[in-house]
Structure formats: C-alpha cells, structure tokens
C-alpha atoms as a PDB file:
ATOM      1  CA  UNK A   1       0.000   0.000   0.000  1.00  0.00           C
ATOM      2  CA  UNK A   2       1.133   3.523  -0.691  1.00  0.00           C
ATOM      3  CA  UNK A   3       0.402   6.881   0.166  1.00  0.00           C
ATOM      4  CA  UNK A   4       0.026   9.826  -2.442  1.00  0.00           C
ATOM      5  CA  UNK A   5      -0.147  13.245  -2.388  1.00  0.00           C
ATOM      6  CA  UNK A   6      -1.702  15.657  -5.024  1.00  0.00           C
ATOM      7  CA  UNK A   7      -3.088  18.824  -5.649  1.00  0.00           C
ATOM      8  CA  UNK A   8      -6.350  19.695  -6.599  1.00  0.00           C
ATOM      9  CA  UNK A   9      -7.777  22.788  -8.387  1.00  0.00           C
ATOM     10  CA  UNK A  10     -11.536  22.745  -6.598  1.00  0.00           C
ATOM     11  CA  UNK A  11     -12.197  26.067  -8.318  1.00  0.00           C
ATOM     12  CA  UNK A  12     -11.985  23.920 -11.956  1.00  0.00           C
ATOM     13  CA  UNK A  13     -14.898  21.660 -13.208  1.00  0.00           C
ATOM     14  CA  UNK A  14     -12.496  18.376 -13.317  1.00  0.00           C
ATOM     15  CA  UNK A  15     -10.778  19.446 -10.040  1.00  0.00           C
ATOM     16  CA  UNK A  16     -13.937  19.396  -8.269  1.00  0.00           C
ATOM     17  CA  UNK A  17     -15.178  15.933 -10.490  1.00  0.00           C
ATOM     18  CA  UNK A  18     -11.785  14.403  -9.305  1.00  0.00           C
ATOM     19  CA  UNK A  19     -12.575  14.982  -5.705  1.00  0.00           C
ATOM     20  CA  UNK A  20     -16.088  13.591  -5.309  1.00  0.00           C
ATOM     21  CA  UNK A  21     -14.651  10.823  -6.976  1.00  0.00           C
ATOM     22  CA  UNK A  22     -11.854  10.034  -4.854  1.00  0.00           C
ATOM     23  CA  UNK A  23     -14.370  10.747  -2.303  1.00  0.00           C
ATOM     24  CA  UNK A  24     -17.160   8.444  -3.522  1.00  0.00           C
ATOM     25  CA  UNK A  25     -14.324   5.667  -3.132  1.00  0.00           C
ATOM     26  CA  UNK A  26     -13.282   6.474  -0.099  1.00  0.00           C
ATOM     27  CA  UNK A  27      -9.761   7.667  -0.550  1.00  0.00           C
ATOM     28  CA  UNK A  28      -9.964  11.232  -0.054  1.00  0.00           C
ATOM     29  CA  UNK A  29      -8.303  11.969   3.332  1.00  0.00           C
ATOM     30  CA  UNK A  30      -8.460  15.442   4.175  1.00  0.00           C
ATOM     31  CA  UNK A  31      -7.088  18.655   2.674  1.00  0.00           C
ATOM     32  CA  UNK A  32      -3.831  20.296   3.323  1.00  0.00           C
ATOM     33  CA  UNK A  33      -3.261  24.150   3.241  1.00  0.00           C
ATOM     34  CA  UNK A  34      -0.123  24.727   0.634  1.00  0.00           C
ATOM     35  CA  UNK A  35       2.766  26.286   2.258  1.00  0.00           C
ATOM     36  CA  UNK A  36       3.101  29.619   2.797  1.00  0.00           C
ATOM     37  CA  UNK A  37       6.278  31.621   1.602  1.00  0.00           C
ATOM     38  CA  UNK A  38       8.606  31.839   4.761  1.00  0.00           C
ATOM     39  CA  UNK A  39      10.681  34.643   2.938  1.00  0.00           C
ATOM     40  CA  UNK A  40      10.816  37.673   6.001  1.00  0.00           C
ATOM     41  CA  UNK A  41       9.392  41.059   4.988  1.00  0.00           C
ATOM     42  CA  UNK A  42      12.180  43.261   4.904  1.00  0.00           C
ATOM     43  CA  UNK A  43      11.214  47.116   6.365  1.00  0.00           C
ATOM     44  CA  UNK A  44      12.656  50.105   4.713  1.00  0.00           C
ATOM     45  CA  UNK A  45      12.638  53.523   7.719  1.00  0.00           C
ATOM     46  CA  UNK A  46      13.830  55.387   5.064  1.00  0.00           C
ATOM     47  CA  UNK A  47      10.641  54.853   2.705  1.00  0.00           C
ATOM     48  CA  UNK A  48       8.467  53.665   5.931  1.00  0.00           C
ATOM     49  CA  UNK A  49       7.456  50.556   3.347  1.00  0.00           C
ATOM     50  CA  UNK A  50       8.482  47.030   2.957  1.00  0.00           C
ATOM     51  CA  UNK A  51      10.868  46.078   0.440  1.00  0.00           C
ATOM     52  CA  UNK A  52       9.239  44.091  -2.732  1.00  0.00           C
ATOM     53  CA  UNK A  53      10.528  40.542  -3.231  1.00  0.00           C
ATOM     54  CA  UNK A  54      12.358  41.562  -6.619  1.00  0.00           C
ATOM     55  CA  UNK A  55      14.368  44.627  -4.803  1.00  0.00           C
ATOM     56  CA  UNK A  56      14.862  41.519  -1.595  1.00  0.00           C
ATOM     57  CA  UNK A  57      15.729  39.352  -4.131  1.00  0.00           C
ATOM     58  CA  UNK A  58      18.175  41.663  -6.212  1.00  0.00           C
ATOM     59  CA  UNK A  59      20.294  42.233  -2.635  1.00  0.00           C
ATOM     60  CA  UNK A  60      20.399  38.387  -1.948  1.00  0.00           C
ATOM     61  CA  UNK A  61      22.135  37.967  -5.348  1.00  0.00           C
ATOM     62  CA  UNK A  62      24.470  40.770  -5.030  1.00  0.00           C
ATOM     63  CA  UNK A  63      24.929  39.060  -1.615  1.00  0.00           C
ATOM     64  CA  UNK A  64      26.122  36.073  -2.906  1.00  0.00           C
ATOM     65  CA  UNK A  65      28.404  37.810  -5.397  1.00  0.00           C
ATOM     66  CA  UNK A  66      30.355  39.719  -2.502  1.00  0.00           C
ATOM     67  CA  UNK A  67      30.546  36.228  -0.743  1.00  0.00           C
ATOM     68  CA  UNK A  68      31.793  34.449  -3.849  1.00  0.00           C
ATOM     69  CA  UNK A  69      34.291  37.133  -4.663  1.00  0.00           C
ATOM     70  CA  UNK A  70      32.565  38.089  -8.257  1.00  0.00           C
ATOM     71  CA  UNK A  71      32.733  41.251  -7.697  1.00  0.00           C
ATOM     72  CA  UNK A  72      35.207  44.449  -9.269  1.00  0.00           C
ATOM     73  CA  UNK A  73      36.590  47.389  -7.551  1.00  0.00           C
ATOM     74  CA  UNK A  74      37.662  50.004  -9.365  1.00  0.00           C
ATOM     75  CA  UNK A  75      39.656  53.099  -7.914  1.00  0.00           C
ATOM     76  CA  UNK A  76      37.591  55.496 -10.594  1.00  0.00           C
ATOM     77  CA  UNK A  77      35.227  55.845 -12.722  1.00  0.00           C
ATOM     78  CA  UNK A  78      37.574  56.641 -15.293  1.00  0.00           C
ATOM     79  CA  UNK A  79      39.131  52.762 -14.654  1.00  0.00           C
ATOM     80  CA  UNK A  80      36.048  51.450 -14.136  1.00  0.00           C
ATOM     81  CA  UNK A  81      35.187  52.591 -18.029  1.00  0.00           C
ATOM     82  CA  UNK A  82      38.300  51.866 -19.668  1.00  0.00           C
ATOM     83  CA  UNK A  83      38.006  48.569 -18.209  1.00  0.00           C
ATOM     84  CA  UNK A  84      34.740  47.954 -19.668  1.00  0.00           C
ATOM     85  CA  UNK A  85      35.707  49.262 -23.141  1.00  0.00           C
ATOM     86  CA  UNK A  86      33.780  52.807 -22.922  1.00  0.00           C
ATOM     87  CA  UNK A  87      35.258  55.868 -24.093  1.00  0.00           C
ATOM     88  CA  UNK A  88      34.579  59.054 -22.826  1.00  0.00           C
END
C-alpha cells in the first residue's frame, strides 16, 4: 500500500469531479493548506514601506556575489570605463 499526495484545483470543473470521486471511493483523506512563503518582509525607515521581493531578491544575489568574490573594484570611474571598453 502507498500513500500519495496531489493537488487539486476545486475552483476547476475536473478538479472538483476528481474529488467527489476520490471521495465516492473512499480515498480522499483530508485537505492540506499549501505552504506559505517563509521569505521575512524586509522594512525600509527610510521609505516607511516594505521592500518588494524583486528589490529583496536583487540584494540576496548581489549578496552572494560579494561572498563568492565576483565582484570588481575600481579606484575610478575613469578605470572602471576603460576597463569595460567605454570611451569618454
């Protein structure tokens, strides 16, 4: 015997067909909230808002970088655009 787990649209015609079926057989157990995101709201004094998940994400991955060392310093600007081939 095994145990499955699957998800249901009830909102959709088949989703709520698929149910009373697996209800009319007597396999339908119960139904489980999906998991929340656990991702903490970040608060910004500055703006008195909350930081969107793109901006939180954005700072995770230049995060990373710095802790992976793929990141450049550059004294100037002026090195900073020779190195990257723009003349000015």
């Amino acid at each position: 015997m095994a145990t499955y787990t699957i998800t249901l649209n009830e909102r959709t015609s088949s989703g709520k067909a698929l149910k009373e079926y697996l209800q009319a057989l007597g396999v339908f157990m119960s139904k489980v909230a999906p998991k929340a995101k656990s991702r903490p709201r970040i608060y910004d004094p500055e703006t008195s808002r909350y930081l969107k998940d793109k901006v939180v994400k954005s700072i995770e991955e230049a995060h990373e970088d710095m802790k992976n060392g793929r990141l450049k310093s550059y004294d100037s600007v002026d090195d900073m655009f020779q190195d990257l081939g723009i003349n000015v």
